[in-house]
C-alpha atoms as a PDB file:
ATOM      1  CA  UNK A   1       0.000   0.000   0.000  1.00  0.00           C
ATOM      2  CA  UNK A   2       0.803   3.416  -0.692  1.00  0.00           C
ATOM      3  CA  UNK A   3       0.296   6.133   1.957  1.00  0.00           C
ATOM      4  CA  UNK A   4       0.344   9.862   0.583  1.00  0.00           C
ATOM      5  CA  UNK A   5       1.364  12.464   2.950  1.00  0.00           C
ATOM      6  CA  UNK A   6       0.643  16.267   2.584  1.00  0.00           C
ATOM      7  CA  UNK A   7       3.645  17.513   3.822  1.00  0.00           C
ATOM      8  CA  UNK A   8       2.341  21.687   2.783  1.00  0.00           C
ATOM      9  CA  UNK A   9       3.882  22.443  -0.425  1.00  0.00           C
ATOM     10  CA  UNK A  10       4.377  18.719  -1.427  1.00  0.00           C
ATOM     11  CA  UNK A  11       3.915  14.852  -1.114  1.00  0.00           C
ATOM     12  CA  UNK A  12       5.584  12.393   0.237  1.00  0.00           C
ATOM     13  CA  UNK A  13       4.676   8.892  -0.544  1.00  0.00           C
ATOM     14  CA  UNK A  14       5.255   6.413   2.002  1.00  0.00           C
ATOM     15  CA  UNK A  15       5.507   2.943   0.158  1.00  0.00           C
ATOM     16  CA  UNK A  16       4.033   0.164   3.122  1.00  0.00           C
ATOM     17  CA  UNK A  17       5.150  -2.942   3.837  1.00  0.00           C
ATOM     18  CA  UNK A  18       2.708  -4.824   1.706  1.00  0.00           C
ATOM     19  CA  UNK A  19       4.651  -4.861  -1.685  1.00  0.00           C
ATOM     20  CA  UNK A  20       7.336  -7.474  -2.570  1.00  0.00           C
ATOM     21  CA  UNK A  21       9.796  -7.911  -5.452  1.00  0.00           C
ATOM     22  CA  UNK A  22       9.371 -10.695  -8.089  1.00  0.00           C
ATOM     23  CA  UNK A  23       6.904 -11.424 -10.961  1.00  0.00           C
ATOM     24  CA  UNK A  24       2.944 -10.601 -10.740  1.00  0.00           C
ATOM     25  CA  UNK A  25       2.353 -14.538 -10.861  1.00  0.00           C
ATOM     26  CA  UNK A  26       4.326 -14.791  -7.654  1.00  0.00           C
ATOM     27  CA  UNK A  27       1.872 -13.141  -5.603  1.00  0.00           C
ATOM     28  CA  UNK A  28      -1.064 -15.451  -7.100  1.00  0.00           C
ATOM     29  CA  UNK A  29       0.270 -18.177  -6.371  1.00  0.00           C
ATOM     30  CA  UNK A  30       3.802 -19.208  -4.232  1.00  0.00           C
ATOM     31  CA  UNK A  31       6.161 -19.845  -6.577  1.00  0.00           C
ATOM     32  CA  UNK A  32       6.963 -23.591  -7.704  1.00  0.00           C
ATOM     33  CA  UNK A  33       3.485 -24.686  -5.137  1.00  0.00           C
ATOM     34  CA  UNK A  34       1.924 -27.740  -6.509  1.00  0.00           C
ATOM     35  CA  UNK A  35      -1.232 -28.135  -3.960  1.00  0.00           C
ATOM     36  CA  UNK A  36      -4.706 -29.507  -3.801  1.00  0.00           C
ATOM     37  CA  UNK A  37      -6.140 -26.180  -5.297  1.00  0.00           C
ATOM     38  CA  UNK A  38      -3.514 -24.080  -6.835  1.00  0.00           C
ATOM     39  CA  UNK A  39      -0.654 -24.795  -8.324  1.00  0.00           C
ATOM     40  CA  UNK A  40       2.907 -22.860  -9.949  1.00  0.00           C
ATOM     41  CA  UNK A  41       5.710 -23.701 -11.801  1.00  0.00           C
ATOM     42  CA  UNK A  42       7.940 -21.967 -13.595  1.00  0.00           C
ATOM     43  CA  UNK A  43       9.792 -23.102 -17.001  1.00  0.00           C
ATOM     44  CA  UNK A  44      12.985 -22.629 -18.357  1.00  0.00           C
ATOM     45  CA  UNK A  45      14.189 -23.664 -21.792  1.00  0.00           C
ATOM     46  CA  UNK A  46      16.541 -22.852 -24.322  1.00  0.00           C
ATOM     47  CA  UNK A  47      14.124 -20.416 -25.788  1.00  0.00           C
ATOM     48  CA  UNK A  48      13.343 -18.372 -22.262  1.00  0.00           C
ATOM     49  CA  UNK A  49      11.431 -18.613 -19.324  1.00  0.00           C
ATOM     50  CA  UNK A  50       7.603 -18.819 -18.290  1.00  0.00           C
ATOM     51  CA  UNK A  51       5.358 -19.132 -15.518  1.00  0.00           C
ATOM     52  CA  UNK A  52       1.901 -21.496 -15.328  1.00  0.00           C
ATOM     53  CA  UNK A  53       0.018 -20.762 -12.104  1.00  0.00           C
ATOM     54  CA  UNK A  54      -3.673 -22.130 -11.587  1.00  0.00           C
ATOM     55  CA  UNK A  55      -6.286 -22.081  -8.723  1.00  0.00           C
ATOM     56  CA  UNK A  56      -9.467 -24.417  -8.599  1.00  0.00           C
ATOM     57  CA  UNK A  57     -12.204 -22.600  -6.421  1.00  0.00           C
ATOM     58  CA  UNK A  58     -14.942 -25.797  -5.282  1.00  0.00           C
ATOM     59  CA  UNK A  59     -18.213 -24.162  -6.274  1.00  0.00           C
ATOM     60  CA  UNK A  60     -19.629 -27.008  -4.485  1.00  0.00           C
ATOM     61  CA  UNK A  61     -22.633 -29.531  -5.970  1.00  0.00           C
ATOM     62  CA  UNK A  62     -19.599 -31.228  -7.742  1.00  0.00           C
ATOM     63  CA  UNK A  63     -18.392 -28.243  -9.957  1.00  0.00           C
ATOM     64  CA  UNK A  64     -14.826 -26.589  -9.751  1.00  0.00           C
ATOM     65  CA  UNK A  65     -13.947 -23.271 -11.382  1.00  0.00           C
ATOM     66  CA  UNK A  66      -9.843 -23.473 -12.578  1.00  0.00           C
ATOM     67  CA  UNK A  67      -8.189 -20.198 -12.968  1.00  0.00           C
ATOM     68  CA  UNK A  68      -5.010 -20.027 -14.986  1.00  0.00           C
ATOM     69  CA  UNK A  69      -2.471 -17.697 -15.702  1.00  0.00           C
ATOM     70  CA  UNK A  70       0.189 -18.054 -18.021  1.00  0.00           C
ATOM     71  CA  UNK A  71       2.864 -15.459 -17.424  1.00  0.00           C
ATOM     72  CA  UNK A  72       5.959 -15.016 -20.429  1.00  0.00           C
ATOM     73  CA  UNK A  73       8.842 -13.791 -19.173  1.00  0.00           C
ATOM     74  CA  UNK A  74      11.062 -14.198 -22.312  1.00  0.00           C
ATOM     75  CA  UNK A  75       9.895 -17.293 -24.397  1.00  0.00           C
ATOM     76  CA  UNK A  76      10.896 -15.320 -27.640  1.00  0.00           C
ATOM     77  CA  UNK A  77       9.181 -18.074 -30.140  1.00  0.00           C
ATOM     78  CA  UNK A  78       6.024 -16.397 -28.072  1.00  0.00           C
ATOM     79  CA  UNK A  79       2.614 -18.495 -27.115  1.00  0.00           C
ATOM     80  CA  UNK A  80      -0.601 -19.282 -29.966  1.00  0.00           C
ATOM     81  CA  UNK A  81      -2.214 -22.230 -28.116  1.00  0.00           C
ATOM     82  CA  UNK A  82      -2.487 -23.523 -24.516  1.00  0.00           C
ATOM     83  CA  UNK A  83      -4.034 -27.586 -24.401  1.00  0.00           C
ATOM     84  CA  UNK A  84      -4.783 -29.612 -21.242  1.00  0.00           C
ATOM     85  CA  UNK A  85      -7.068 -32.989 -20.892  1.00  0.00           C
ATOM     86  CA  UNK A  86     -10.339 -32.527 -20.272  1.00  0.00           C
ATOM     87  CA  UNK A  87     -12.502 -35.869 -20.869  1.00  0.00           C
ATOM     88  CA  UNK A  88     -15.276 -35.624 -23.363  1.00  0.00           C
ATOM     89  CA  UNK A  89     -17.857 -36.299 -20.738  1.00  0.00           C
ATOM     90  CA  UNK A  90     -17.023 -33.323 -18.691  1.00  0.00           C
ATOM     91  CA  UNK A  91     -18.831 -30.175 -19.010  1.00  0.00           C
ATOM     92  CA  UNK A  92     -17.423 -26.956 -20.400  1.00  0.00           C
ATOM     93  CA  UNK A  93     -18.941 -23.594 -18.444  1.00  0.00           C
ATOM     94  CA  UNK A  94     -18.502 -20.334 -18.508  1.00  0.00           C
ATOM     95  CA  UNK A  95     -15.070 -19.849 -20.609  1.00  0.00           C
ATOM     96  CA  UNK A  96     -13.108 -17.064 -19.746  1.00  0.00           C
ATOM     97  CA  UNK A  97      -9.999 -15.521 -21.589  1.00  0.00           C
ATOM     98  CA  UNK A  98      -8.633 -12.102 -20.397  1.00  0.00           C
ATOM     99  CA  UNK A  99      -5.117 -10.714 -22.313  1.00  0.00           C
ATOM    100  CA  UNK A 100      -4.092  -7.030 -21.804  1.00  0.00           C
ATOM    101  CA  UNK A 101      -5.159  -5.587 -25.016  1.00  0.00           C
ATOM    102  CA  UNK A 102      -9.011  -5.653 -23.906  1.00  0.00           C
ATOM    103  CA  UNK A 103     -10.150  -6.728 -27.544  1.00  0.00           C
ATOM    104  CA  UNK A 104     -12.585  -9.100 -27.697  1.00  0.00           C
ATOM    105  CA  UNK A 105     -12.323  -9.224 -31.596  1.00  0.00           C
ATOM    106  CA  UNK A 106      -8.498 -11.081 -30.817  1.00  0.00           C
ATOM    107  CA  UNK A 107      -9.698 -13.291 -27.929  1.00  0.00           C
ATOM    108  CA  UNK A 108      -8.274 -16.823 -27.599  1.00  0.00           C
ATOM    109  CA  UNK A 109     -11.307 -19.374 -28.794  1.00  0.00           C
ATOM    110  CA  UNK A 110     -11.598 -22.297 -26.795  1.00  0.00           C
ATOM    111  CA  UNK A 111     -12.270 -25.657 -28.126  1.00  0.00           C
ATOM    112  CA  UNK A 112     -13.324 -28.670 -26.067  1.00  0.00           C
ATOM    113  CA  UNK A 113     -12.720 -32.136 -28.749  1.00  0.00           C
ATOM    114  CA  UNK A 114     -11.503 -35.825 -28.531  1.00  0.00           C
ATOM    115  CA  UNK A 115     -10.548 -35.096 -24.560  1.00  0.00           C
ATOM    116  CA  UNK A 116      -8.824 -32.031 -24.801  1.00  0.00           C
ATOM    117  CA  UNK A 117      -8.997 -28.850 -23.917  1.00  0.00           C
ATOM    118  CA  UNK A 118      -7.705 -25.700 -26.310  1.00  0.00           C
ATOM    119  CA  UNK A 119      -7.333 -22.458 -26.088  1.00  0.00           C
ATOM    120  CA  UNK A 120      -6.621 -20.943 -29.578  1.00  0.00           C
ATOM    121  CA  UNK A 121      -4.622 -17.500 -30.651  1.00  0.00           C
ATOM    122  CA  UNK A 122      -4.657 -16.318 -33.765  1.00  0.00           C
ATOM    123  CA  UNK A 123      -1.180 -14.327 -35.796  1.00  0.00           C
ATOM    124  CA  UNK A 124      -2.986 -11.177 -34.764  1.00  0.00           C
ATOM    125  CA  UNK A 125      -2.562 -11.854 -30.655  1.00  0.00           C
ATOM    126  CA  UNK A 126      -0.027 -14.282 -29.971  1.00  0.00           C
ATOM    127  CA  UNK A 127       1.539 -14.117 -26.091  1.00  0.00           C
ATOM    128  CA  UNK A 128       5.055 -12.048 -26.477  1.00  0.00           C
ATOM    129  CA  UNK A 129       7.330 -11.902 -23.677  1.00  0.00           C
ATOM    130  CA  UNK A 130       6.734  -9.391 -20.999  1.00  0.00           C
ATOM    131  CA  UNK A 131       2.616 -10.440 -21.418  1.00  0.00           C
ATOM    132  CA  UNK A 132       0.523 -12.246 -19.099  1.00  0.00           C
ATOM    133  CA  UNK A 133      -2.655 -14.019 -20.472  1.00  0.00           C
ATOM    134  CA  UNK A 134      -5.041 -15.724 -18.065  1.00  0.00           C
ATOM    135  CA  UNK A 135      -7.977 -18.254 -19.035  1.00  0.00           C
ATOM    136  CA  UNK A 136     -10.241 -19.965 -17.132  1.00  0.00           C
ATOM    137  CA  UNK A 137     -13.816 -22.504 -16.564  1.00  0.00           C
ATOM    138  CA  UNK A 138     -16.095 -24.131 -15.068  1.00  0.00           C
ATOM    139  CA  UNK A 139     -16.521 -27.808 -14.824  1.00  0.00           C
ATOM    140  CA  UNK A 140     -17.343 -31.188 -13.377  1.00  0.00           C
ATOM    141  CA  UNK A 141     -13.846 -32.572 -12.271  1.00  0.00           C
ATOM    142  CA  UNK A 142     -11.888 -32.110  -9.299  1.00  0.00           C
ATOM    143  CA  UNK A 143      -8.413 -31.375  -9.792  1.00  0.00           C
ATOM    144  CA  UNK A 144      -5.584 -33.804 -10.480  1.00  0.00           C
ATOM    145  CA  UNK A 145      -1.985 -32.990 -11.119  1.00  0.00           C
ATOM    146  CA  UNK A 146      -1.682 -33.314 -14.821  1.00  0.00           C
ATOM    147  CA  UNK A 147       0.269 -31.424 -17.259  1.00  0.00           C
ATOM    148  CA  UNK A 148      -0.661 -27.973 -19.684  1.00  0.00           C
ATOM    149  CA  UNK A 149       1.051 -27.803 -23.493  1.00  0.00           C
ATOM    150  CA  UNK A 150       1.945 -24.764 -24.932  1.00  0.00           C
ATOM    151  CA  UNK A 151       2.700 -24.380 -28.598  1.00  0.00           C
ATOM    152  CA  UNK A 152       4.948 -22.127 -29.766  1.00  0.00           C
ATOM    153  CA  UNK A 153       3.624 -19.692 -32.346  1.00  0.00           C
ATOM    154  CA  UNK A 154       7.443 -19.505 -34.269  1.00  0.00           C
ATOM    155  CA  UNK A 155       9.377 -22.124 -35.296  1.00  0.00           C
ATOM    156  CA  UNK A 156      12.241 -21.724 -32.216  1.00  0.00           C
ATOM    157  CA  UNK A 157      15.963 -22.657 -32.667  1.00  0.00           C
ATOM    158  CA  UNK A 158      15.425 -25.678 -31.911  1.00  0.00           C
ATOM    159  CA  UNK A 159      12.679 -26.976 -34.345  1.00  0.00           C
ATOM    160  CA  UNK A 160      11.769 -29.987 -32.165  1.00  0.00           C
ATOM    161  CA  UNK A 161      10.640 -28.111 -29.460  1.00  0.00           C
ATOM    162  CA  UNK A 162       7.908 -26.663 -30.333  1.00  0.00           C
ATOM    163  CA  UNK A 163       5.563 -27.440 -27.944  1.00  0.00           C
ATOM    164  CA  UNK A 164       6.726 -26.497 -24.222  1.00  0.00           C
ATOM    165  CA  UNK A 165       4.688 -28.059 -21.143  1.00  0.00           C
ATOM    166  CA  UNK A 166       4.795 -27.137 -17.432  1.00  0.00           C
ATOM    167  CA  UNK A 167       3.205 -29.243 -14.461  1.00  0.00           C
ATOM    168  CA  UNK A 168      -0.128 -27.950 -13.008  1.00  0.00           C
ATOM    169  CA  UNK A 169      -3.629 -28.688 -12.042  1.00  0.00           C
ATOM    170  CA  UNK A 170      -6.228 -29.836 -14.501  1.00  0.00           C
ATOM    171  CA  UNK A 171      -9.457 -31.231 -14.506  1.00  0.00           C
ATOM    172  CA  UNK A 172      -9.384 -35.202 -13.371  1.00  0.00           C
ATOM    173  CA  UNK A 173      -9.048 -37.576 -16.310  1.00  0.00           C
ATOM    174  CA  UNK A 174     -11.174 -40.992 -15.683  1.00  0.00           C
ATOM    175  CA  UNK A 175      -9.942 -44.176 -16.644  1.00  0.00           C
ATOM    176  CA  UNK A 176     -10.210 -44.600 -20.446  1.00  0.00           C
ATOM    177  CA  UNK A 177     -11.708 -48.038 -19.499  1.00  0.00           C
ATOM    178  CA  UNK A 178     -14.603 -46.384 -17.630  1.00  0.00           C
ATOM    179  CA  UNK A 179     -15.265 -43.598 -20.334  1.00  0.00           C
ATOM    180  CA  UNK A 180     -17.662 -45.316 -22.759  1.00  0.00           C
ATOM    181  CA  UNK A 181     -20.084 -45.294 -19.819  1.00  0.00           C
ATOM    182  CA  UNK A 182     -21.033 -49.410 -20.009  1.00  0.00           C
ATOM    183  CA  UNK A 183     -19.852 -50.222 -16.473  1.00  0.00           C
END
């Protein structure tokens, strides 16, 4: 917090004890926490560095709403698609994507096929470094430690690697053998 002071002819601000150095993400979420309901980890490759933080509020009556954020530091081959499992028989809710640029005409398109989850840029608003994007839903599955895949939206020096990944929370993934419903 911030506490002006009107000193007569001038102000002093008085910086409190509340603010701390690192990235935004760190005060979401500890850094490198992998709980029940949030989770953080932070990446580093060849290409740069990002952060994945995510917390699952229990709406209760069986539905969970996940929160992610998705914070590039310097992963220059920049971010066009986020994917994470999400079986066919769960439901999809209330998708939510938020990017600074406040243009709804750009957002990220989510796509929920063949047990996975997408979130889809476009040329015209891929994640640069120095951006945070942040997504989230509702749903039917509590949370499991799984794994998020982001795909690079350049071709990086490394031409294999373009798809990153970072452990998080994501929705719980039954047993395939269980999924047709004919228990």
């Amino acid at each position: 917090t911030i506490s002006p002071v009107d000193n007569g002819n001038s102000w002093s601000m008085n910086a409190g004890t509340t603010f701390t150095q690192g990235a935004a993400l760190d005060n979401y979420v500890a850094p490198n926490t992998m709980g029940a309901m949030e989770a953080s980890s932070t990446v580093e490759t060849r290409e740069g560095q990002f952060t994945v933080a995510v917390k699952v509020v229990d709406l209760g009556g069986g539905m969970y709403r996940y929160n992610y954020a998705i914070e590039n530091y310097e992963f220059d081959p920049r971010f066009i698609a986020y994917h994470l499992q999400l079986n066919n028989s769960a439901i999809l809710q209330d998708p939510v994507f938020a990017d600074p640029d406040h243009n709804i005409g750009n957002d990220w398109q989510f796509i929920h096929n063949n047990g996975l989850l997408s979130v889809n840029g476009n040329a015209s608003n891929e994640q640069d470094w120095g951006m945070l994007f942040s997504f989230s839903f509702t749903t039917n599955s509590p949370p499991e430690q799984g794994t998020i895949y982001l795909d690079a939206a350049h071709i990086p020096t490394i031409p294999a690697n373009t798809t990153v990944s970072a452990n998080t929370l994501i929705p719980q993934t039954p047993d395939l053998i269980f999924d047709n419903g004919f228990e």
